[in-house]
PDB file of N, CA and C in Angstrom:
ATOM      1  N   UNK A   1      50.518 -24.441  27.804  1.00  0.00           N
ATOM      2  CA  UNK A   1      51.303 -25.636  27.628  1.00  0.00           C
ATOM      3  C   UNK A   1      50.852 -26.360  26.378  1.00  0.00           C
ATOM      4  N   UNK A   2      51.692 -26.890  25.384  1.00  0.00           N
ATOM      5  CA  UNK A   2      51.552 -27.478  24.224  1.00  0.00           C
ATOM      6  C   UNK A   2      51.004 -28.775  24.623  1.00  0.00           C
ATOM      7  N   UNK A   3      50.123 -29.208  23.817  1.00  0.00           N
ATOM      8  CA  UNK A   3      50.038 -30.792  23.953  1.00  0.00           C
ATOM      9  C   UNK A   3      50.487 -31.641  23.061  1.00  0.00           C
ATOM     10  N   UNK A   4      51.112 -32.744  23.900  1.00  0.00           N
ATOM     11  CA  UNK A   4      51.980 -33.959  23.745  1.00  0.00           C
ATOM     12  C   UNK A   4      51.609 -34.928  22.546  1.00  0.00           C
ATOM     13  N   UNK A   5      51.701 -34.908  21.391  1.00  0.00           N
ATOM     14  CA  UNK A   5      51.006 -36.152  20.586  1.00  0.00           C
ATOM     15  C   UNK A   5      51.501 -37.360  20.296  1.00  0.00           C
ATOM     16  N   UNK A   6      50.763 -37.923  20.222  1.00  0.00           N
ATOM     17  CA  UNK A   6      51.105 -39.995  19.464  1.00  0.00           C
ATOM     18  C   UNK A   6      52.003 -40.175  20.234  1.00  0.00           C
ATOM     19  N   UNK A   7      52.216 -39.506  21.766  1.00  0.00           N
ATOM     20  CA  UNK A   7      53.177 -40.720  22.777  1.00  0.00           C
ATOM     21  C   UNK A   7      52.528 -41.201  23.740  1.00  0.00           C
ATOM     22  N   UNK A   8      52.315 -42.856  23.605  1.00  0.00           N
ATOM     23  CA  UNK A   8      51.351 -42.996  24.815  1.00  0.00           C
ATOM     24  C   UNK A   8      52.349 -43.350  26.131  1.00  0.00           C
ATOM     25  N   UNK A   9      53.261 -43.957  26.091  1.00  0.00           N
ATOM     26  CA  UNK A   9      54.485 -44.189  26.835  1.00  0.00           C
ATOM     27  C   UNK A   9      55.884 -44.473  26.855  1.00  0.00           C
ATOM     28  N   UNK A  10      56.481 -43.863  27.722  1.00  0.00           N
ATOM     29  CA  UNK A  10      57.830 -44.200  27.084  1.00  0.00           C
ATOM     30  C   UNK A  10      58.645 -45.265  28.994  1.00  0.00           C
ATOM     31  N   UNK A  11      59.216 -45.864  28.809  1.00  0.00           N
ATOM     32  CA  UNK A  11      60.045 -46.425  29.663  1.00  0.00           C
ATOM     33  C   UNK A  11      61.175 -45.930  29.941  1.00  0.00           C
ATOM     34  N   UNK A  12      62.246 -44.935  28.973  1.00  0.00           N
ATOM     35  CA  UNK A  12      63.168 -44.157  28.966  1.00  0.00           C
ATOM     36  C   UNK A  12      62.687 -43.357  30.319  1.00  0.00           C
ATOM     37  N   UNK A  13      63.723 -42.842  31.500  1.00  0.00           N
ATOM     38  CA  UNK A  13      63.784 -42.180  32.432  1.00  0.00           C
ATOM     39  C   UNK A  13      64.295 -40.796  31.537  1.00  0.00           C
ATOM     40  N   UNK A  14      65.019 -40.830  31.148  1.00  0.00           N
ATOM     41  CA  UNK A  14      65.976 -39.964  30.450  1.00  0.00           C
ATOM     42  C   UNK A  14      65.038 -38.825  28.924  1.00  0.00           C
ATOM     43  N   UNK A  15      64.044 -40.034  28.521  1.00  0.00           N
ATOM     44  CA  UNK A  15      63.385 -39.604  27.325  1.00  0.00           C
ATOM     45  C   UNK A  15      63.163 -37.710  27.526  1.00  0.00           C
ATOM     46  N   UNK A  16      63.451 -37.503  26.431  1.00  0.00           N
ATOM     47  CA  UNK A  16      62.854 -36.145  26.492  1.00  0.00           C
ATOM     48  C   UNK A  16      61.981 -35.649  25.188  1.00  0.00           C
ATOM     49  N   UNK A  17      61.198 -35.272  25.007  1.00  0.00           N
ATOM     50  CA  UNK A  17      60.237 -34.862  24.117  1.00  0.00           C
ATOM     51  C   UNK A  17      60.808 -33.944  23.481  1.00  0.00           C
ATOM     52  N   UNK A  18      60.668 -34.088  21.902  1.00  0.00           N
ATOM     53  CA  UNK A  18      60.854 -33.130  20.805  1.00  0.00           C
ATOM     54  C   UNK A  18      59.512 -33.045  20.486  1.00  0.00           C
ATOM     55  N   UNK A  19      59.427 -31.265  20.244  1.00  0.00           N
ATOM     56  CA  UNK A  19      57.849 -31.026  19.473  1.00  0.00           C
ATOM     57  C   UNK A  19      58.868 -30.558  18.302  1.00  0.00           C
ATOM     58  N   UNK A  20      57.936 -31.732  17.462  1.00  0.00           N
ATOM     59  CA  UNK A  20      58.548 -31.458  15.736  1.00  0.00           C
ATOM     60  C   UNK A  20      57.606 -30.831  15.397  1.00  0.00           C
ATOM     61  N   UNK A  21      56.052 -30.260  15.971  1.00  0.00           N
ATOM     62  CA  UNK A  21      55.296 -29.417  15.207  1.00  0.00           C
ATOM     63  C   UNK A  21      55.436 -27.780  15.817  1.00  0.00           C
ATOM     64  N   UNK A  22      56.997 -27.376  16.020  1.00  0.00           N
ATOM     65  CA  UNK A  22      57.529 -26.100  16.325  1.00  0.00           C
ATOM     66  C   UNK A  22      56.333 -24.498  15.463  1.00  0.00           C
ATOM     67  N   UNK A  23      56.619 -23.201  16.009  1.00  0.00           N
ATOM     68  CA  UNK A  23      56.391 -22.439  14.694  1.00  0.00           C
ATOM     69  C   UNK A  23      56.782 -22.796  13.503  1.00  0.00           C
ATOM     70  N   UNK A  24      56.099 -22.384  12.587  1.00  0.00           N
ATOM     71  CA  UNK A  24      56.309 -22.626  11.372  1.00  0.00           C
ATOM     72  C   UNK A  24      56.542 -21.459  10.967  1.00  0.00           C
ATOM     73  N   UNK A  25      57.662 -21.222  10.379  1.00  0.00           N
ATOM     74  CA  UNK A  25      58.132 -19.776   9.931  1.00  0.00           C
ATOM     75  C   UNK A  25      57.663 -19.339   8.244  1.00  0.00           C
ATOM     76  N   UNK A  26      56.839 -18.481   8.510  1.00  0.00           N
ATOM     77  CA  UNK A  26      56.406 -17.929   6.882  1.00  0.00           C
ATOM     78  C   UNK A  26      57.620 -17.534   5.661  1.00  0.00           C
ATOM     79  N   UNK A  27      57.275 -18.168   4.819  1.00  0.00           N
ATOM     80  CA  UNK A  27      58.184 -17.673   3.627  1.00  0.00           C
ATOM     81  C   UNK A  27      57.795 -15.873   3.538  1.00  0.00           C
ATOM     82  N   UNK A  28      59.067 -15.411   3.254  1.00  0.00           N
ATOM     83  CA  UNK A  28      59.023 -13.743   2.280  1.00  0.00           C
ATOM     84  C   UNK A  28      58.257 -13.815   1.053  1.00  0.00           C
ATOM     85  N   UNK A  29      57.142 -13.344   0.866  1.00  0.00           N
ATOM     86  CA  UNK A  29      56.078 -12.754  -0.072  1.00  0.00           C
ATOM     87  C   UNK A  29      57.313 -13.042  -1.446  1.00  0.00           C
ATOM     88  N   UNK A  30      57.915 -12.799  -1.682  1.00  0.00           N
ATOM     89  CA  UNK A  30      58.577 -13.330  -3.002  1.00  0.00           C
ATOM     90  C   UNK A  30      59.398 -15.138  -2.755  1.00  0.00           C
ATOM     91  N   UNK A  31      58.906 -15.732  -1.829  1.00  0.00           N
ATOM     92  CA  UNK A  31      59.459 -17.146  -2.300  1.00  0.00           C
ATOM     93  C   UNK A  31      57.765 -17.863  -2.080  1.00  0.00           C
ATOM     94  N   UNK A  32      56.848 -17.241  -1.617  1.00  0.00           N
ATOM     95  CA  UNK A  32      55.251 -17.693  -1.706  1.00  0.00           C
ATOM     96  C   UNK A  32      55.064 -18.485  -3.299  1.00  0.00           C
ATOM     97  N   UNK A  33      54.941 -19.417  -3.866  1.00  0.00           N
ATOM     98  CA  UNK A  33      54.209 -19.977  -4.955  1.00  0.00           C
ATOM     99  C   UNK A  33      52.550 -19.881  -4.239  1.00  0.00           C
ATOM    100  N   UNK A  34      51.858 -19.404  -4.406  1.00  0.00           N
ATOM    101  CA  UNK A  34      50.914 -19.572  -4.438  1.00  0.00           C
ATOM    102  C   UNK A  34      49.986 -19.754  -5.406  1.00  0.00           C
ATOM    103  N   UNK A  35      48.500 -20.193  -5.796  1.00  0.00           N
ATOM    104  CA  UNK A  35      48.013 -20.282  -6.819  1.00  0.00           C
ATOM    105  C   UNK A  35      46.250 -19.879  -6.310  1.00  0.00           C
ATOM    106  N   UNK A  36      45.901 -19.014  -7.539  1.00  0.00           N
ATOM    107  CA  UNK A  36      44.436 -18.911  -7.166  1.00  0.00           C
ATOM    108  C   UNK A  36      43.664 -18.976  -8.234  1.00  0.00           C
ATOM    109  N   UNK A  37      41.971 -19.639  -7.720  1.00  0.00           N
ATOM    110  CA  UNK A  37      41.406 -20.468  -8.695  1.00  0.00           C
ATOM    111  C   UNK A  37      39.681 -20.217  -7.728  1.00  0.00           C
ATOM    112  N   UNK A  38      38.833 -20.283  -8.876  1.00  0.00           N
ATOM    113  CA  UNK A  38      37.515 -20.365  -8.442  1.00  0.00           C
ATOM    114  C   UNK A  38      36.828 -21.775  -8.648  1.00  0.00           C
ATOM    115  N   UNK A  39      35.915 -22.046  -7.501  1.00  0.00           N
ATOM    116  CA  UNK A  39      35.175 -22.865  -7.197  1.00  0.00           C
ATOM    117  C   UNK A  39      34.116 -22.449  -6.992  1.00  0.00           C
ATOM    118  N   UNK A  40      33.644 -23.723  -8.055  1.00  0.00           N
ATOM    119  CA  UNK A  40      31.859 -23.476  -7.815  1.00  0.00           C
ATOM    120  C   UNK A  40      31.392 -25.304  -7.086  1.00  0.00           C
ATOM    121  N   UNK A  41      31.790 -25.995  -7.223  1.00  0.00           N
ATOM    122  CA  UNK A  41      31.775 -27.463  -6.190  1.00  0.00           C
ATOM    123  C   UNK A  41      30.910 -27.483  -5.000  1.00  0.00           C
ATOM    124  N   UNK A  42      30.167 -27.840  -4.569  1.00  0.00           N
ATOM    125  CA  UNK A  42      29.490 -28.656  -3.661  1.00  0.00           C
ATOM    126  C   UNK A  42      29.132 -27.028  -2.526  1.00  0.00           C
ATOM    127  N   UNK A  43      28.964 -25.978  -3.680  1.00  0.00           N
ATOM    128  CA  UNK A  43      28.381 -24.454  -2.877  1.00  0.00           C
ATOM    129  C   UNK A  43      27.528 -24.125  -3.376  1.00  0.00           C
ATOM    130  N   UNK A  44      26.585 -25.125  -3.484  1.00  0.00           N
ATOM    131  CA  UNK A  44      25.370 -24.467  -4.263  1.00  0.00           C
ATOM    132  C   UNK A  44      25.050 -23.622  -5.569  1.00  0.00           C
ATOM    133  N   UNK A  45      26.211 -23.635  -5.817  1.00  0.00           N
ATOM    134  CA  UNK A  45      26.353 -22.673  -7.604  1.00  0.00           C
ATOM    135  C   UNK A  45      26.956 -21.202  -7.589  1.00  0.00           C
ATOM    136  N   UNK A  46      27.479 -20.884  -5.990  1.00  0.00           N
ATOM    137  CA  UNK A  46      27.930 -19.718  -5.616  1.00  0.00           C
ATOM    138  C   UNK A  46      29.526 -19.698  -5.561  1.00  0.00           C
ATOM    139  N   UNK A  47      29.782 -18.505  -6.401  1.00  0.00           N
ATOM    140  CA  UNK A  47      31.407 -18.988  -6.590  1.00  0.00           C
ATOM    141  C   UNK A  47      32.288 -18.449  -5.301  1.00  0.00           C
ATOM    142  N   UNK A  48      33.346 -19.301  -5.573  1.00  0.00           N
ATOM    143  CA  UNK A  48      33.992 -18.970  -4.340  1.00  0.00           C
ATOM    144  C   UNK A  48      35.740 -18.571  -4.833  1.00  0.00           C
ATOM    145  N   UNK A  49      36.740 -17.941  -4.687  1.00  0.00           N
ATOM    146  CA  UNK A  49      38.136 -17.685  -5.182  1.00  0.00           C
ATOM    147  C   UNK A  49      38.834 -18.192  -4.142  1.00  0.00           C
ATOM    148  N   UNK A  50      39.617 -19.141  -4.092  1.00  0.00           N
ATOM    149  CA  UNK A  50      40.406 -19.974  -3.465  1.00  0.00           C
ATOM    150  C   UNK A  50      41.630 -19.786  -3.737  1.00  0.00           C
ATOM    151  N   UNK A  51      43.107 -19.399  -2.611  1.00  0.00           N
ATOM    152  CA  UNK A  51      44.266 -18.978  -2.929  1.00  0.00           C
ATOM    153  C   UNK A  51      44.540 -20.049  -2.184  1.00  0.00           C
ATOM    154  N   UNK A  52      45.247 -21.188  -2.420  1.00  0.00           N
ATOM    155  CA  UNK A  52      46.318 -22.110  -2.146  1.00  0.00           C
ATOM    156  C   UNK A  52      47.913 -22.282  -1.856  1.00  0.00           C
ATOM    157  N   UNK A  53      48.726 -22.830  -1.430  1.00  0.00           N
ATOM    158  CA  UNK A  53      49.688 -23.050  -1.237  1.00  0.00           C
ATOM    159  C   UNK A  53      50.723 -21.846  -0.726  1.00  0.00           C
ATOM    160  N   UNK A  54      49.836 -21.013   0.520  1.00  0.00           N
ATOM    161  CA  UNK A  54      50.800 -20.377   1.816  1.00  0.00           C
ATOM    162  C   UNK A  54      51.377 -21.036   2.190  1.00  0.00           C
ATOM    163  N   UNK A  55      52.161 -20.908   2.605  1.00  0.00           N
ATOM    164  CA  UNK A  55      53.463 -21.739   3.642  1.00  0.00           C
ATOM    165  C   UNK A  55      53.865 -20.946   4.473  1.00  0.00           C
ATOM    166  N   UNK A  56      53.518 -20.890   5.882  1.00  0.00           N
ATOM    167  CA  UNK A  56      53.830 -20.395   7.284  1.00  0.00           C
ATOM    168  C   UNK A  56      52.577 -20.336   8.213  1.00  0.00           C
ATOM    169  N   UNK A  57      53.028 -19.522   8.899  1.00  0.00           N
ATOM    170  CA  UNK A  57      51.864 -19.681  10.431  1.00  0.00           C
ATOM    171  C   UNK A  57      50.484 -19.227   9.763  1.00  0.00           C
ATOM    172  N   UNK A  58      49.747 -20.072  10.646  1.00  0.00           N
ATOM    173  CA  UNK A  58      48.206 -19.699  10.583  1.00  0.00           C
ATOM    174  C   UNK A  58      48.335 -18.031  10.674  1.00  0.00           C
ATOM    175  N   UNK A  59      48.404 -17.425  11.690  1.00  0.00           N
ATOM    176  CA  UNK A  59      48.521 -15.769  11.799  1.00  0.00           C
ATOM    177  C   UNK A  59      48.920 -15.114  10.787  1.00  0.00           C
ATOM    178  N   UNK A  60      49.585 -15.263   9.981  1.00  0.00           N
ATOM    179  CA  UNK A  60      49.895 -14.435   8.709  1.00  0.00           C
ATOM    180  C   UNK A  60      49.537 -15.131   7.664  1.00  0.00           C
ATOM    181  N   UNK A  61      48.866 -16.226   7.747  1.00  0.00           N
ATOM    182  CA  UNK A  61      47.798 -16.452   6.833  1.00  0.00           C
ATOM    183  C   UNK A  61      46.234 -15.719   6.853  1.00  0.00           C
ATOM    184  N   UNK A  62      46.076 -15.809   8.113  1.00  0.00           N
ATOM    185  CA  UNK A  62      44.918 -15.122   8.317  1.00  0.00           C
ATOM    186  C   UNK A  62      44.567 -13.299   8.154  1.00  0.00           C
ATOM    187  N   UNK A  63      46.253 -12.472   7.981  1.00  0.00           N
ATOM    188  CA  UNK A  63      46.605 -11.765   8.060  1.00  0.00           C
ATOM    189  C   UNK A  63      45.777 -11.292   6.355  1.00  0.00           C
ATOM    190  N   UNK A  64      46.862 -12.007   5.749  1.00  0.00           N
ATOM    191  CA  UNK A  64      46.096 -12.044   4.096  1.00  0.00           C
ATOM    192  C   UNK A  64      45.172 -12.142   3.664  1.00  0.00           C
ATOM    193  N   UNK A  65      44.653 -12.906   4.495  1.00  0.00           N
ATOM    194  CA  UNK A  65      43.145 -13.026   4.109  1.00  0.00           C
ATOM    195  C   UNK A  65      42.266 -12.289   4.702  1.00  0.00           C
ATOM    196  N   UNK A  66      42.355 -11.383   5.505  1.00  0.00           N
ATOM    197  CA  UNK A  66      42.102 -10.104   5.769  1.00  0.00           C
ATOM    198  C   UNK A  66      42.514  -8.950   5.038  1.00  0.00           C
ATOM    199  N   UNK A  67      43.513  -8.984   4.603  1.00  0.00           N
ATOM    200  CA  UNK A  67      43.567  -8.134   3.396  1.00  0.00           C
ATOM    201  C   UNK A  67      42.817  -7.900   2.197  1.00  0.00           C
ATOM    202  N   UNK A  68      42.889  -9.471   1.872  1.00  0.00           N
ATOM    203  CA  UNK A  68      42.141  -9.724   1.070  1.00  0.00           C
ATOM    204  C   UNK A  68      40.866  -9.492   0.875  1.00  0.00           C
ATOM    205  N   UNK A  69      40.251  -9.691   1.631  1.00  0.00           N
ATOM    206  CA  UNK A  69      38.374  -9.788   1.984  1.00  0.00           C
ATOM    207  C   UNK A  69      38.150  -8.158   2.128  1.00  0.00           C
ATOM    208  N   UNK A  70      39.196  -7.154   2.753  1.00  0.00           N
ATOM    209  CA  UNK A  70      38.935  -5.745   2.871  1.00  0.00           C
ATOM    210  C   UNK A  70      39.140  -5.238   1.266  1.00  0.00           C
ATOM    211  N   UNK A  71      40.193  -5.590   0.830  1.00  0.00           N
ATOM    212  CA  UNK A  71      40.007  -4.987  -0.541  1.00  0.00           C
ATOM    213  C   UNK A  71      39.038  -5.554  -1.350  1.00  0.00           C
ATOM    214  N   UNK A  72      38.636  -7.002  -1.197  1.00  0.00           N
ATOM    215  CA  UNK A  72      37.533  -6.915  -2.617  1.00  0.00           C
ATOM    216  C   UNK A  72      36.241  -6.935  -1.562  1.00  0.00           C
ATOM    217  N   UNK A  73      36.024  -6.425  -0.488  1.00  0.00           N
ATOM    218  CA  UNK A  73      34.380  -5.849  -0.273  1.00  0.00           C
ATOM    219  C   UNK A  73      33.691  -6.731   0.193  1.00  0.00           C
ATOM    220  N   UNK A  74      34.198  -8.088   0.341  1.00  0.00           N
ATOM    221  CA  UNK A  74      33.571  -9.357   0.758  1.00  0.00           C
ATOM    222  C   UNK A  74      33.970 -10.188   2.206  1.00  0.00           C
ATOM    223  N   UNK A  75      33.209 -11.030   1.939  1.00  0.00           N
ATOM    224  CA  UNK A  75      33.571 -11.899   3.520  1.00  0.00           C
ATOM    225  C   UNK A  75      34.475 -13.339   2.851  1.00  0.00           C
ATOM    226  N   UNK A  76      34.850 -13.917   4.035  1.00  0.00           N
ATOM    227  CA  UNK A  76      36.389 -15.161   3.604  1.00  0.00           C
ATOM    228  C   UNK A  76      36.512 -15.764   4.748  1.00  0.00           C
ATOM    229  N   UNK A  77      37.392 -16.872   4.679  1.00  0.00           N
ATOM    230  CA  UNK A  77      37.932 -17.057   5.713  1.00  0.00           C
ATOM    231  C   UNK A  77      39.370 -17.698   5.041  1.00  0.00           C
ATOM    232  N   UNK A  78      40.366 -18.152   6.239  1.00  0.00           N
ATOM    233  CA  UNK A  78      41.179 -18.802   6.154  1.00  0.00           C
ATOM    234  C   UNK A  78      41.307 -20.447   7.050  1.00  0.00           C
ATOM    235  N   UNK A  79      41.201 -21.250   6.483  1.00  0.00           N
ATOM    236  CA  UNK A  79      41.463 -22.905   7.209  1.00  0.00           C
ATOM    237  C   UNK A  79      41.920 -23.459   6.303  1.00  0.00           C
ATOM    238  N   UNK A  80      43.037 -24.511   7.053  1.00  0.00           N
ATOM    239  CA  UNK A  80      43.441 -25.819   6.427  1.00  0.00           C
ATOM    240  C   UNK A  80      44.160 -25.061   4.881  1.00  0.00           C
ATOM    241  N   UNK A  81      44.836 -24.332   5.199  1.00  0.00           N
ATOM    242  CA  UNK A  81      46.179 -24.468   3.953  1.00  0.00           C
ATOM    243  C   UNK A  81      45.642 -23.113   3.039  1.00  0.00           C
ATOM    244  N   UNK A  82      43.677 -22.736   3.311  1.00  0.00           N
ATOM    245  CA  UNK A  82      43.359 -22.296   1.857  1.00  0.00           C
ATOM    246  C   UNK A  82      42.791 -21.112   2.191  1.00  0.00           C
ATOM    247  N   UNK A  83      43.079 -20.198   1.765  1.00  0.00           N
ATOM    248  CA  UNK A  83      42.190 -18.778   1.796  1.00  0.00           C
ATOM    249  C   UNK A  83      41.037 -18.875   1.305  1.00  0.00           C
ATOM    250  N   UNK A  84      39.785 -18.634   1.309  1.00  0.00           N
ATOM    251  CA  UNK A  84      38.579 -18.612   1.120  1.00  0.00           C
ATOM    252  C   UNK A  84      37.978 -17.253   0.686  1.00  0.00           C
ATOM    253  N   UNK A  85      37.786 -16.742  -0.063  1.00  0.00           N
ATOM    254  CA  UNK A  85      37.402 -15.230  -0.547  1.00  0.00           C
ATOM    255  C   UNK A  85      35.864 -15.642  -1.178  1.00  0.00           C
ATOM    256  N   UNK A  86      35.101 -14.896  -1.019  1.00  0.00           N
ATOM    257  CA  UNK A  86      33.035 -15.145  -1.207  1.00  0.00           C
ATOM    258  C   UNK A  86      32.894 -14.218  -2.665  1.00  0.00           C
ATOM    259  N   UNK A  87      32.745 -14.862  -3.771  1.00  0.00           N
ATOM    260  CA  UNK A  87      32.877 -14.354  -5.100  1.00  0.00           C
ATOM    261  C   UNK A  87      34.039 -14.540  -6.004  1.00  0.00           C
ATOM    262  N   UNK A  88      33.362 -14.787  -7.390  1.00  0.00           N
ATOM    263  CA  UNK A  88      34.825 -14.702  -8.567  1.00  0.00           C
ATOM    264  C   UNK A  88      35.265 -13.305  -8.195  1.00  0.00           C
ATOM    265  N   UNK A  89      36.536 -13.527  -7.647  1.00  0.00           N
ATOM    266  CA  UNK A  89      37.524 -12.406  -7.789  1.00  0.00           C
ATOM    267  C   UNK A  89      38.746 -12.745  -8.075  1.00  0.00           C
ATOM    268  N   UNK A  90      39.138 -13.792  -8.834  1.00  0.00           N
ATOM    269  CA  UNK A  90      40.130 -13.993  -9.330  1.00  0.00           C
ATOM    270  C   UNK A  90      41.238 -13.324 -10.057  1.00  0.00           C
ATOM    271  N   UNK A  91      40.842 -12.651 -11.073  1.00  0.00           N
ATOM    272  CA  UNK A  91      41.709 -11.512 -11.615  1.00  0.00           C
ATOM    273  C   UNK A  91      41.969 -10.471 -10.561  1.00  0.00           C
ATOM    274  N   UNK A  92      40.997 -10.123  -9.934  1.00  0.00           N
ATOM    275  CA  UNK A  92      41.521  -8.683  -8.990  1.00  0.00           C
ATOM    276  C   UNK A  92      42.297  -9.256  -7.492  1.00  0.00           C
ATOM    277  N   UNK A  93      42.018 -10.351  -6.749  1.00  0.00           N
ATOM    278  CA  UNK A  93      42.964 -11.307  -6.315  1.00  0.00           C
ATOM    279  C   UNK A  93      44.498 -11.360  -6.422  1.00  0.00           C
ATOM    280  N   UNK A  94      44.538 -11.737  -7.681  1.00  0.00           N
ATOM    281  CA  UNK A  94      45.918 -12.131  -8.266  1.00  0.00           C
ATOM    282  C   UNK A  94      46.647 -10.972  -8.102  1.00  0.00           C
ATOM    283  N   UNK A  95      46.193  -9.689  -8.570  1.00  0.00           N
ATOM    284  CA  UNK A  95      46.640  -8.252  -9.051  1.00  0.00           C
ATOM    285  C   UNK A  95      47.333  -7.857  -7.765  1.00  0.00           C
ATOM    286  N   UNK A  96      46.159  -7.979  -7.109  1.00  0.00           N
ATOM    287  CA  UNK A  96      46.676  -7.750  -5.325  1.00  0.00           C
ATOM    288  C   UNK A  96      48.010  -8.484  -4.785  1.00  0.00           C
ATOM    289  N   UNK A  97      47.750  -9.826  -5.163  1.00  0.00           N
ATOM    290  CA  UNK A  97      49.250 -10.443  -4.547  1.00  0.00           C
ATOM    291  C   UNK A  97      50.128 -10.079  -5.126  1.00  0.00           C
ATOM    292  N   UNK A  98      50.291  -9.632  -6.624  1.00  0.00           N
ATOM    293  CA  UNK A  98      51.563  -9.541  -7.235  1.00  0.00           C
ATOM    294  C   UNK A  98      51.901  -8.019  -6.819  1.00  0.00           C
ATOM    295  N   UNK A  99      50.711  -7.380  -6.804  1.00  0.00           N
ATOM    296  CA  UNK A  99      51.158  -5.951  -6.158  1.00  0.00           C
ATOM    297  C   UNK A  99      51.961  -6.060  -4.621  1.00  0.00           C
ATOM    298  N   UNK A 100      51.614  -7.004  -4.056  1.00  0.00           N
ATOM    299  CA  UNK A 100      51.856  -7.076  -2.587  1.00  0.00           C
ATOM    300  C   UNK A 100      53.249  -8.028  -2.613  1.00  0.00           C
ATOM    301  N   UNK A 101      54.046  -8.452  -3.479  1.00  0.00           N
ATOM    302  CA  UNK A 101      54.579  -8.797  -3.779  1.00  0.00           C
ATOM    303  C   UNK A 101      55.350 -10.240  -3.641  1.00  0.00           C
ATOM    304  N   UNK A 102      53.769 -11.117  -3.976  1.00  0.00           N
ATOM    305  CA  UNK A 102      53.871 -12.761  -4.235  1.00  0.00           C
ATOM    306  C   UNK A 102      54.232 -12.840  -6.005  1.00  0.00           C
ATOM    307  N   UNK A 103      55.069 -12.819  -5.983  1.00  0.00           N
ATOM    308  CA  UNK A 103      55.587 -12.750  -7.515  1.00  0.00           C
ATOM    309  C   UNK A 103      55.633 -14.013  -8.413  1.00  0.00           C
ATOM    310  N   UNK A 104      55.549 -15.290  -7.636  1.00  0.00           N
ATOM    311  CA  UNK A 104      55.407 -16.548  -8.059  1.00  0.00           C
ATOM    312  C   UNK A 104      53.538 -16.559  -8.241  1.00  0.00           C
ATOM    313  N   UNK A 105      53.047 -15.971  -7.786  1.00  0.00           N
ATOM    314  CA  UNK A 105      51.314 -16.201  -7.875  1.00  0.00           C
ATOM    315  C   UNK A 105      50.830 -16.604  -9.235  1.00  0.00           C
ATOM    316  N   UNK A 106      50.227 -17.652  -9.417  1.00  0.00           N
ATOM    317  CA  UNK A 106      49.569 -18.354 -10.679  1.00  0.00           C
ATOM    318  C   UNK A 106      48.032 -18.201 -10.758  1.00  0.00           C
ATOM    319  N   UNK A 107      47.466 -18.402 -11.598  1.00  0.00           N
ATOM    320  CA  UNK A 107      46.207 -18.096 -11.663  1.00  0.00           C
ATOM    321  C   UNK A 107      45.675 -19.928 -12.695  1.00  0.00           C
ATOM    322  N   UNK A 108      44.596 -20.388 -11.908  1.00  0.00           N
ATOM    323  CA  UNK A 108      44.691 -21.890 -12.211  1.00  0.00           C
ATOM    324  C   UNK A 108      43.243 -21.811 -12.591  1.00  0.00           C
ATOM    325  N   UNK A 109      42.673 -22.122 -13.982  1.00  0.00           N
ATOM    326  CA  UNK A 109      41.552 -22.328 -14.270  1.00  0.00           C
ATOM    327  C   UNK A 109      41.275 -21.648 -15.716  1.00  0.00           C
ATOM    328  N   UNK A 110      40.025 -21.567 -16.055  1.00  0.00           N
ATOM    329  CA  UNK A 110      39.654 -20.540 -17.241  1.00  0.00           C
ATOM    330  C   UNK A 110      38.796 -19.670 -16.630  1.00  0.00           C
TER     331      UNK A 110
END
């Protein structure tokens, strides 16, 4: 059972609840803008490759980022919007999505 948010009461007999936070349906790998970029910020000096702006379900986010982490040899995760990949792998990253066919994929940084 889903849980109910920000209603603490209603007086309506009749009221019926809309969940406006439904599935979220993933875009097709060619309408993905995504963008990927390395961080070195508040990790101790250890870089990290960060892919941004998925749009759809956690599950096929996490999907990618399992892909991801198997092809470049490393560990990752996925939370909160951002793929997480452990090392500059930025160029070989990118290669992958456009091969996989995120065709909007940007590459953000020097």
């Amino acid at each position: 059972m889903k849980k109910k948010r920000n209603i603490v009461y209603s007086t309506n007999p009749n009221y019926d609840y809309d969940d406006e936070n439904e599935e979220i349906e993933t875009l097709a790998p060619k309408e993905q803008k995504l963008k990927v970029l390395i961080d070195r910020k508040q990790r101790k000096g250890k870089s990290v490759t960060i892919v941004t702006g998925f749009e759809g379900n956690d599950e096929d986010m996490k999907d990618l980022a399992k892909t991801l982490k198997s092809m470049c040899g490393v560990g990752g995760s996925a939370k909160n919007g951002e793929i997480l990949i452990q090392g500059g792998f930025k160029d070989k990253i990118y290669s992958i999505l456009i091969d996989k066919g995120y065709q909007q994929t940007k590459k953000v940084g020097g």
